[in-house]
PDB file of N, CA and C in Angstrom:
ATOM      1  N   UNK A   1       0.850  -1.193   0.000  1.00  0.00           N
ATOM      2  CA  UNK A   1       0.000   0.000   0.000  1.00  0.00           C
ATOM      3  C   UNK A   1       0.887   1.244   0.000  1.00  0.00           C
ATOM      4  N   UNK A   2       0.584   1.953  -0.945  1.00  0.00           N
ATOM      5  CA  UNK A   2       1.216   3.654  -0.802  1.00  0.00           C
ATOM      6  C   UNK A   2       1.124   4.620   0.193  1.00  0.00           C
ATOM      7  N   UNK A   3       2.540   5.200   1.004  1.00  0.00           N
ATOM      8  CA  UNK A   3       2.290   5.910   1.796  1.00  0.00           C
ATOM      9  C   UNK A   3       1.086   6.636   1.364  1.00  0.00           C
ATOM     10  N   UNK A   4       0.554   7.877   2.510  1.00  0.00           N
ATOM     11  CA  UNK A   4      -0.174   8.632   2.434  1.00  0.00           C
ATOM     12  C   UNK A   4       0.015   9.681   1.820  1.00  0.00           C
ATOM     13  N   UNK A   5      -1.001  10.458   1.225  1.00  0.00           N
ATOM     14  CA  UNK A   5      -0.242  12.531   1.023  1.00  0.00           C
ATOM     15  C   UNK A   5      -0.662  13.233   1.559  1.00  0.00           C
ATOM     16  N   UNK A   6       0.095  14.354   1.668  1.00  0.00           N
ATOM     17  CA  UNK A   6      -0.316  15.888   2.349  1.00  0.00           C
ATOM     18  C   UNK A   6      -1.411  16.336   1.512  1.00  0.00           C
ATOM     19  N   UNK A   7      -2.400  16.546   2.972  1.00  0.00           N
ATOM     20  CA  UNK A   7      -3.528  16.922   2.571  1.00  0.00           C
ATOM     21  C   UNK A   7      -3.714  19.036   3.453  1.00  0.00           C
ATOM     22  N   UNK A   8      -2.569  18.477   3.784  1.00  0.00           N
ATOM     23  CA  UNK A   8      -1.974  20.364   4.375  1.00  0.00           C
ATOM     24  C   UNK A   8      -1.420  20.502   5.453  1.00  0.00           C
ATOM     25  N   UNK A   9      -0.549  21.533   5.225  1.00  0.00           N
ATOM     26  CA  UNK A   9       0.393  22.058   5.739  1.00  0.00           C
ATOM     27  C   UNK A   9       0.731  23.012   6.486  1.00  0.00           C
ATOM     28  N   UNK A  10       1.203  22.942   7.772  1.00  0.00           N
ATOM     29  CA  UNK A  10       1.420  23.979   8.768  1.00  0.00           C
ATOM     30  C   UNK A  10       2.569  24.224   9.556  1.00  0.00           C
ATOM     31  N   UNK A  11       3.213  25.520   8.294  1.00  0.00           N
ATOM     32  CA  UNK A  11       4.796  25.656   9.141  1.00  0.00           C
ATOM     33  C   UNK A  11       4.298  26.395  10.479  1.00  0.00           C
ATOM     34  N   UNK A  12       5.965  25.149  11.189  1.00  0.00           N
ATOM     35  CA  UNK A  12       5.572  25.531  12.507  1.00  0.00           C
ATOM     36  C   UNK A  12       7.391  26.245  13.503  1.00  0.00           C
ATOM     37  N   UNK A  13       7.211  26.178  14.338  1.00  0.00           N
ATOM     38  CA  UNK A  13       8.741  26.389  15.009  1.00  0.00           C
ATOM     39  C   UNK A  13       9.695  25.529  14.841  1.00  0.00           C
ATOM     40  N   UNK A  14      10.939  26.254  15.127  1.00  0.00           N
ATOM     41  CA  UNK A  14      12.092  25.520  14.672  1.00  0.00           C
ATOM     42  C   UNK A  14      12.543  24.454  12.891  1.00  0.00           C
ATOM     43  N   UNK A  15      11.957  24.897  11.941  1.00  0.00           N
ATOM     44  CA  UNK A  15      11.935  24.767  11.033  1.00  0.00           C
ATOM     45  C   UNK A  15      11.362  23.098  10.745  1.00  0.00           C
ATOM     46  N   UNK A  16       9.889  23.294  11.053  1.00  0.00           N
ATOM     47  CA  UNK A  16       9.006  21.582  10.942  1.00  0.00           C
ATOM     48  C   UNK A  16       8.186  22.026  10.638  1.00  0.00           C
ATOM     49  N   UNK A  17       7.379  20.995   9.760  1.00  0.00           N
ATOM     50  CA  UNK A  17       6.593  21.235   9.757  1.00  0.00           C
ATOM     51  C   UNK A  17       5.485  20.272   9.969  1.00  0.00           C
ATOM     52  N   UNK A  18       4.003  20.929  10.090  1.00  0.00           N
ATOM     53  CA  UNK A  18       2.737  20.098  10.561  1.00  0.00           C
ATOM     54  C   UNK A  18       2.011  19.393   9.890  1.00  0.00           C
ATOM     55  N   UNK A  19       1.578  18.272   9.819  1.00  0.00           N
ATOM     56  CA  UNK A  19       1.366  17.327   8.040  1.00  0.00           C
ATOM     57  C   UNK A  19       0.159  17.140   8.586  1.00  0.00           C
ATOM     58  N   UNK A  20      -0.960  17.210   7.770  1.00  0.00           N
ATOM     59  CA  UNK A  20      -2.330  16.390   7.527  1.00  0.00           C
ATOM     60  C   UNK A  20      -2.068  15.751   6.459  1.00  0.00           C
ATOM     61  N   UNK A  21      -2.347  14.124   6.454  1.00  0.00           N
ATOM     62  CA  UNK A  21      -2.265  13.052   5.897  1.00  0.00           C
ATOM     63  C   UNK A  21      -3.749  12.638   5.510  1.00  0.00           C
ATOM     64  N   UNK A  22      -3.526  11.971   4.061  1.00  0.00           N
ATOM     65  CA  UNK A  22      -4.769  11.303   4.138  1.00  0.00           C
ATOM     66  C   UNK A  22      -5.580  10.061   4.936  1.00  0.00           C
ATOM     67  N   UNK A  23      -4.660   9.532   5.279  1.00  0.00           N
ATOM     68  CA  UNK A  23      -5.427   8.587   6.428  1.00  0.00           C
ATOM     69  C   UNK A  23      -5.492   8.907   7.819  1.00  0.00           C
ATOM     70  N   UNK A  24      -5.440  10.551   8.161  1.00  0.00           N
ATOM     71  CA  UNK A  24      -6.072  11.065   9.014  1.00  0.00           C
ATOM     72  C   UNK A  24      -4.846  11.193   9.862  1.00  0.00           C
ATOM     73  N   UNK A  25      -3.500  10.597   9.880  1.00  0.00           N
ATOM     74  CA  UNK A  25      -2.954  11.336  10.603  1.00  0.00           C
ATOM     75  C   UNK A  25      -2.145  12.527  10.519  1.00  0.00           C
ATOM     76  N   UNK A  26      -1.921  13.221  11.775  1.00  0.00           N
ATOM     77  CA  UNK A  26      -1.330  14.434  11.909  1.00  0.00           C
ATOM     78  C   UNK A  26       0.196  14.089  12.062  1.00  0.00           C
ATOM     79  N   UNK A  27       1.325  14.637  11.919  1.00  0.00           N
ATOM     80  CA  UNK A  27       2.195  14.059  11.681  1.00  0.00           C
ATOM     81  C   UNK A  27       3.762  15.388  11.758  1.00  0.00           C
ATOM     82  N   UNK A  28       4.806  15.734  12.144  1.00  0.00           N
ATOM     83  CA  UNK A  28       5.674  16.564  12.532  1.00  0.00           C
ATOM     84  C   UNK A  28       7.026  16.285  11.668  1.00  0.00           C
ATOM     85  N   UNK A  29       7.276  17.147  10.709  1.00  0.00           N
ATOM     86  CA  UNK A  29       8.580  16.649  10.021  1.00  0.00           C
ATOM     87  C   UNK A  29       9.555  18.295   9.539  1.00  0.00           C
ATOM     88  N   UNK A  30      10.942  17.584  10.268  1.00  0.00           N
ATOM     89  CA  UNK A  30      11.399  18.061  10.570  1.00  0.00           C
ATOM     90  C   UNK A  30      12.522  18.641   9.106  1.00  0.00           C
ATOM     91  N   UNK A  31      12.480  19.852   8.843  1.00  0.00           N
ATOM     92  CA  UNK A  31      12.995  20.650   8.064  1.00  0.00           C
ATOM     93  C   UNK A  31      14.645  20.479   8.170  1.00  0.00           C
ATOM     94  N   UNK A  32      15.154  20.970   9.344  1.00  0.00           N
ATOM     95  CA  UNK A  32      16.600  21.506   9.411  1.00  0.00           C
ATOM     96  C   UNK A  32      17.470  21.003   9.165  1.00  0.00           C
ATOM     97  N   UNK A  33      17.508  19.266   8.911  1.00  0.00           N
ATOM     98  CA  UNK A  33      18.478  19.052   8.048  1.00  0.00           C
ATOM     99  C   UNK A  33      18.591  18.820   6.889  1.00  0.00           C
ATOM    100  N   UNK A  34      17.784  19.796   6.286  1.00  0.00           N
ATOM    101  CA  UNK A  34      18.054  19.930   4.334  1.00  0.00           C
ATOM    102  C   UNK A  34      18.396  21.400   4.680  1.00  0.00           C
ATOM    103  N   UNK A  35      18.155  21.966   5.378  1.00  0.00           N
ATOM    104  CA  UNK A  35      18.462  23.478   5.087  1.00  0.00           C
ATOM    105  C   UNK A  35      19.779  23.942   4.980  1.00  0.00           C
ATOM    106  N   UNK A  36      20.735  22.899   4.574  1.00  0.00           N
ATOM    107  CA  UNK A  36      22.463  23.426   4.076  1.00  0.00           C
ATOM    108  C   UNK A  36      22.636  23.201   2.823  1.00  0.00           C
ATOM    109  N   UNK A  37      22.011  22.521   2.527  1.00  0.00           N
ATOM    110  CA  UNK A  37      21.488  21.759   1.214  1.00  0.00           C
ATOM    111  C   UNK A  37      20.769  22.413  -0.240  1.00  0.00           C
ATOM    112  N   UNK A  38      21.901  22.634  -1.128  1.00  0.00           N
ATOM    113  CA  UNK A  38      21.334  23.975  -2.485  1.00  0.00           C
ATOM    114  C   UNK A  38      19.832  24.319  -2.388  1.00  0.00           C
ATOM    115  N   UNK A  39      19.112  24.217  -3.245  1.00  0.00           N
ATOM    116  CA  UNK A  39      17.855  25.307  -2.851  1.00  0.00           C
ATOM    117  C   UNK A  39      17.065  25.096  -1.937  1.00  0.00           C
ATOM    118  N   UNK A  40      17.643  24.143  -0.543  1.00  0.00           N
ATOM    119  CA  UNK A  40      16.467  24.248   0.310  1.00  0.00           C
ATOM    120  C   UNK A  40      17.484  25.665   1.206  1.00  0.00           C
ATOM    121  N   UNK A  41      18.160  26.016   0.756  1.00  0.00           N
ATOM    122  CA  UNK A  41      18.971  27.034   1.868  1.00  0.00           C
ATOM    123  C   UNK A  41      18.282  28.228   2.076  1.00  0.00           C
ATOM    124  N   UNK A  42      17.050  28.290   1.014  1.00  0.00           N
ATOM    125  CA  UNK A  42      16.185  29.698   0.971  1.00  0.00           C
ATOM    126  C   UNK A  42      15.383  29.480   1.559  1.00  0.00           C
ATOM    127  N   UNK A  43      15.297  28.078   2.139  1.00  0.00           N
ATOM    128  CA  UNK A  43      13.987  27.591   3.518  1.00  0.00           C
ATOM    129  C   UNK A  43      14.475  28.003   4.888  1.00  0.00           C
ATOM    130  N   UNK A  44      15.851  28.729   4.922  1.00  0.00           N
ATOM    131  CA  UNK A  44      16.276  29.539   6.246  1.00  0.00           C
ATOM    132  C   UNK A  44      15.390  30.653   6.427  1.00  0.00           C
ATOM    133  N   UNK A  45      14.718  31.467   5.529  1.00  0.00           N
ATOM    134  CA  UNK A  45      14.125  32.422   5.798  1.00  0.00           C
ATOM    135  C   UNK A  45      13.210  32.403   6.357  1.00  0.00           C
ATOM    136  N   UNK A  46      12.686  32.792   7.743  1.00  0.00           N
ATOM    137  CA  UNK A  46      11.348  32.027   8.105  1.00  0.00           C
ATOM    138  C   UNK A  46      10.100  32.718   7.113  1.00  0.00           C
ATOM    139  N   UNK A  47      10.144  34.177   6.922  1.00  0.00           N
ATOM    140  CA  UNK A  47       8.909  34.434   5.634  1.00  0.00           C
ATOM    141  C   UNK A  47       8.483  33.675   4.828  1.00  0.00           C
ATOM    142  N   UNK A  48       9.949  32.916   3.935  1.00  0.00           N
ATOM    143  CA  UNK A  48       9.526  32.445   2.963  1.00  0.00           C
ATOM    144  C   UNK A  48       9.091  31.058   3.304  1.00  0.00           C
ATOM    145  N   UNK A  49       9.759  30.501   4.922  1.00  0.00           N
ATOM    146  CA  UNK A  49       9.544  28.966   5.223  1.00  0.00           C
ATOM    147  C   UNK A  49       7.877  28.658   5.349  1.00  0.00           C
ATOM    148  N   UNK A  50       7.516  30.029   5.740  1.00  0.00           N
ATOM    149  CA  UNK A  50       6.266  30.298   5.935  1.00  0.00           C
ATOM    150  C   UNK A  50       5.106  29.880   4.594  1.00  0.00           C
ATOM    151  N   UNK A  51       5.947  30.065   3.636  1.00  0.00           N
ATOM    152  CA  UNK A  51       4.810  29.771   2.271  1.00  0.00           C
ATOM    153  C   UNK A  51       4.417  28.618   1.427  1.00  0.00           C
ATOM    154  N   UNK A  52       5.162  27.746   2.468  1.00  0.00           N
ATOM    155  CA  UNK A  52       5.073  26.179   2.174  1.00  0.00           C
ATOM    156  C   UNK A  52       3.134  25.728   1.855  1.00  0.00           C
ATOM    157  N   UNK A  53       3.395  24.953   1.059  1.00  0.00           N
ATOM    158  CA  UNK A  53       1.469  24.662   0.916  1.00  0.00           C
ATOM    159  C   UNK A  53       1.660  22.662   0.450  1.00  0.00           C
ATOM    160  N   UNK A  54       0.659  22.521   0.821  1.00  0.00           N
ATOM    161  CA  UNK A  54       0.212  21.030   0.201  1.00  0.00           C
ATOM    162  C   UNK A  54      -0.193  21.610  -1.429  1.00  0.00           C
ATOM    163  N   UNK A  55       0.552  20.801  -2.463  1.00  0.00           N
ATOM    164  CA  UNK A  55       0.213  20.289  -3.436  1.00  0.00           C
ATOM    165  C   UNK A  55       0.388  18.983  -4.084  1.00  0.00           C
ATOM    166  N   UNK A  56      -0.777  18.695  -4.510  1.00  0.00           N
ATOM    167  CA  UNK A  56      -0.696  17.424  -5.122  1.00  0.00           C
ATOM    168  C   UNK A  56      -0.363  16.200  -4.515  1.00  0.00           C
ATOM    169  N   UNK A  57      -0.416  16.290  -3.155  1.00  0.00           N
ATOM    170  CA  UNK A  57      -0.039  15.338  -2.113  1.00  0.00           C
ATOM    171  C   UNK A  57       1.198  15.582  -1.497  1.00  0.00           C
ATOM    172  N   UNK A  58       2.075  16.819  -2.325  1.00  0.00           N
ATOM    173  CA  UNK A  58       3.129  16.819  -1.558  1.00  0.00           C
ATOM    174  C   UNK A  58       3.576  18.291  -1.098  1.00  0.00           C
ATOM    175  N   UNK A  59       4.435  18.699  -0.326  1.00  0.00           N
ATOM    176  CA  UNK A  59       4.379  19.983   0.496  1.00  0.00           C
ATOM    177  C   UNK A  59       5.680  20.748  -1.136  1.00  0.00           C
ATOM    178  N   UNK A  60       5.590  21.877  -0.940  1.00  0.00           N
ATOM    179  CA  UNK A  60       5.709  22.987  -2.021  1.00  0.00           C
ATOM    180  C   UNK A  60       6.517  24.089  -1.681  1.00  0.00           C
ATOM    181  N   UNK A  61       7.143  25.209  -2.169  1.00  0.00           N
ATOM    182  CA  UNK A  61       7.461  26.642  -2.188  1.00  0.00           C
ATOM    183  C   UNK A  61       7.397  27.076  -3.382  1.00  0.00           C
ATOM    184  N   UNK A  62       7.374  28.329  -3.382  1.00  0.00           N
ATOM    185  CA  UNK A  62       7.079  29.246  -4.529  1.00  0.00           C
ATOM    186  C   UNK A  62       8.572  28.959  -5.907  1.00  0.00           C
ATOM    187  N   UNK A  63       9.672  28.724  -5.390  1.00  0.00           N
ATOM    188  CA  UNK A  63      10.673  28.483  -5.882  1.00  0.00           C
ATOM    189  C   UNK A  63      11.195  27.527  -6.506  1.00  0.00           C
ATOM    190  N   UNK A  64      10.039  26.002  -6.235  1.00  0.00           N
ATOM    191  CA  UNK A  64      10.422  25.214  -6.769  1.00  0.00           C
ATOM    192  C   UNK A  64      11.440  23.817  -5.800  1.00  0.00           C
ATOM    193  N   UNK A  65      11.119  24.302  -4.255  1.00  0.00           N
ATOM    194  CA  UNK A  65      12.031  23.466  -3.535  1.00  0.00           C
ATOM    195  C   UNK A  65      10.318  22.613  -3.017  1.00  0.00           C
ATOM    196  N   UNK A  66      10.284  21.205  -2.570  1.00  0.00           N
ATOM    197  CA  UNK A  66       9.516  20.506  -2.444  1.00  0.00           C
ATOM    198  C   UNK A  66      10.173  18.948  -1.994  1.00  0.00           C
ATOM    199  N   UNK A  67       9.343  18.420  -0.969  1.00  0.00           N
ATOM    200  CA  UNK A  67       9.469  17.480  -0.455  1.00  0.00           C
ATOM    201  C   UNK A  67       7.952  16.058  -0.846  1.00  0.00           C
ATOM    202  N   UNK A  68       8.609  15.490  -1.334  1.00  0.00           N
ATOM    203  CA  UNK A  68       7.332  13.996  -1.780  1.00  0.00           C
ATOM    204  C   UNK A  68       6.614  13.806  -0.330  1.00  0.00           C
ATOM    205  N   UNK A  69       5.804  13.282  -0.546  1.00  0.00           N
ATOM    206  CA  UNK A  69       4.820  12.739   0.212  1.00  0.00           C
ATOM    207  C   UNK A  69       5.171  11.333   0.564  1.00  0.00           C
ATOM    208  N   UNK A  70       6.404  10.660  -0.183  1.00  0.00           N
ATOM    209  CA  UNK A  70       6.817   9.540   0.921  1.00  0.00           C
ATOM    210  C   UNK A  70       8.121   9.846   1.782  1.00  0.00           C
ATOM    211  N   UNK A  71       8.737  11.218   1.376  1.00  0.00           N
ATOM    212  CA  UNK A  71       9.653  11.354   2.316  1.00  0.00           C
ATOM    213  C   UNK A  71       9.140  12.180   3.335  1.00  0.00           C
ATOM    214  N   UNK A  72       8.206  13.001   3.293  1.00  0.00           N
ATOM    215  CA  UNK A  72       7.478  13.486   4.561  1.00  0.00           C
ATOM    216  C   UNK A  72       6.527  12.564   5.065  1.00  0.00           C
ATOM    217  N   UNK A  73       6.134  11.400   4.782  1.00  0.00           N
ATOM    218  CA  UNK A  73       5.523  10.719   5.542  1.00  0.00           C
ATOM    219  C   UNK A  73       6.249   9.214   6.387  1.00  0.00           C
ATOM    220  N   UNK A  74       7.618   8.837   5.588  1.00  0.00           N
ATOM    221  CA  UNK A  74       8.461   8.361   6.288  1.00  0.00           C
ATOM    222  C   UNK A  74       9.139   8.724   7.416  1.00  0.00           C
ATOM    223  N   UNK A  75       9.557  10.449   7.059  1.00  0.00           N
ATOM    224  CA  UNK A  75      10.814  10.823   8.006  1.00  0.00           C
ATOM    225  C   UNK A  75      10.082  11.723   8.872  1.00  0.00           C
ATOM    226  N   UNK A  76       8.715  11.806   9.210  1.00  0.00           N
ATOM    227  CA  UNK A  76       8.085  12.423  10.216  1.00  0.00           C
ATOM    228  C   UNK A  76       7.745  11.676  11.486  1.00  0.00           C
ATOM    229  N   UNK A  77       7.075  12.144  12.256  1.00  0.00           N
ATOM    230  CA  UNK A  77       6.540  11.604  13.618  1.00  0.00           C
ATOM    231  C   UNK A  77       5.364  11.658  13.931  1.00  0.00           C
ATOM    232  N   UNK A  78       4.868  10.851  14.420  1.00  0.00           N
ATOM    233  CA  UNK A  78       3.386  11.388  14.305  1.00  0.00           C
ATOM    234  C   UNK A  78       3.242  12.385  15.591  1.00  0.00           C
ATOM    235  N   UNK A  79       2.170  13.295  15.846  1.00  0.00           N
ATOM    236  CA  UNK A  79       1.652  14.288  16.690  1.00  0.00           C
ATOM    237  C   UNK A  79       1.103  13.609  17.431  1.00  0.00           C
ATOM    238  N   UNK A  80       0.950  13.891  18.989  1.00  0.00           N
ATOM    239  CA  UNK A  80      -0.165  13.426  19.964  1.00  0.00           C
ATOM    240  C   UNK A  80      -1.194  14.570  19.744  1.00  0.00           C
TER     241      UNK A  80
END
């Protein structure tokens, strides 16, 4: 069975972010270690970290930097 996708997104502190999944869970994945890493380095800005969105199942920026929906649903945690 195929992981789940982002069904939306909520940047949060310390550069993570907040996942709604389609099978309902909520879920915490953590940004900061891509942020040394070529174009996620413009995800230091918190403005722009801020403009992250769910598309297409998977989380987005205006720039073209983006994370799949099986690596944010692997390398996250789930939320209590």
């Amino acid at each position: 069975m195929p992981n789940p996708k982002v069904v939306a997104v909520e940047p949060a502190e310390n550069a993570s972010l907040l996942l709604d999944f389609t099978n309902g869970e909520r879920r915490r994945f953590d940004v900061a270690p891509y942020l040394d890493k070529g174009i996620f380095r413009e995800l230091r800005d918190p403005a722009y970290f801020r403009r992250a969105r769910a598309v297409s199942g998977h989380v987005a920026w205006p720039h073209d930097q983006d994370f799949s929906w099986d690596t944010l649903y692997l390398e996250s945690v789930p939320v209590e």
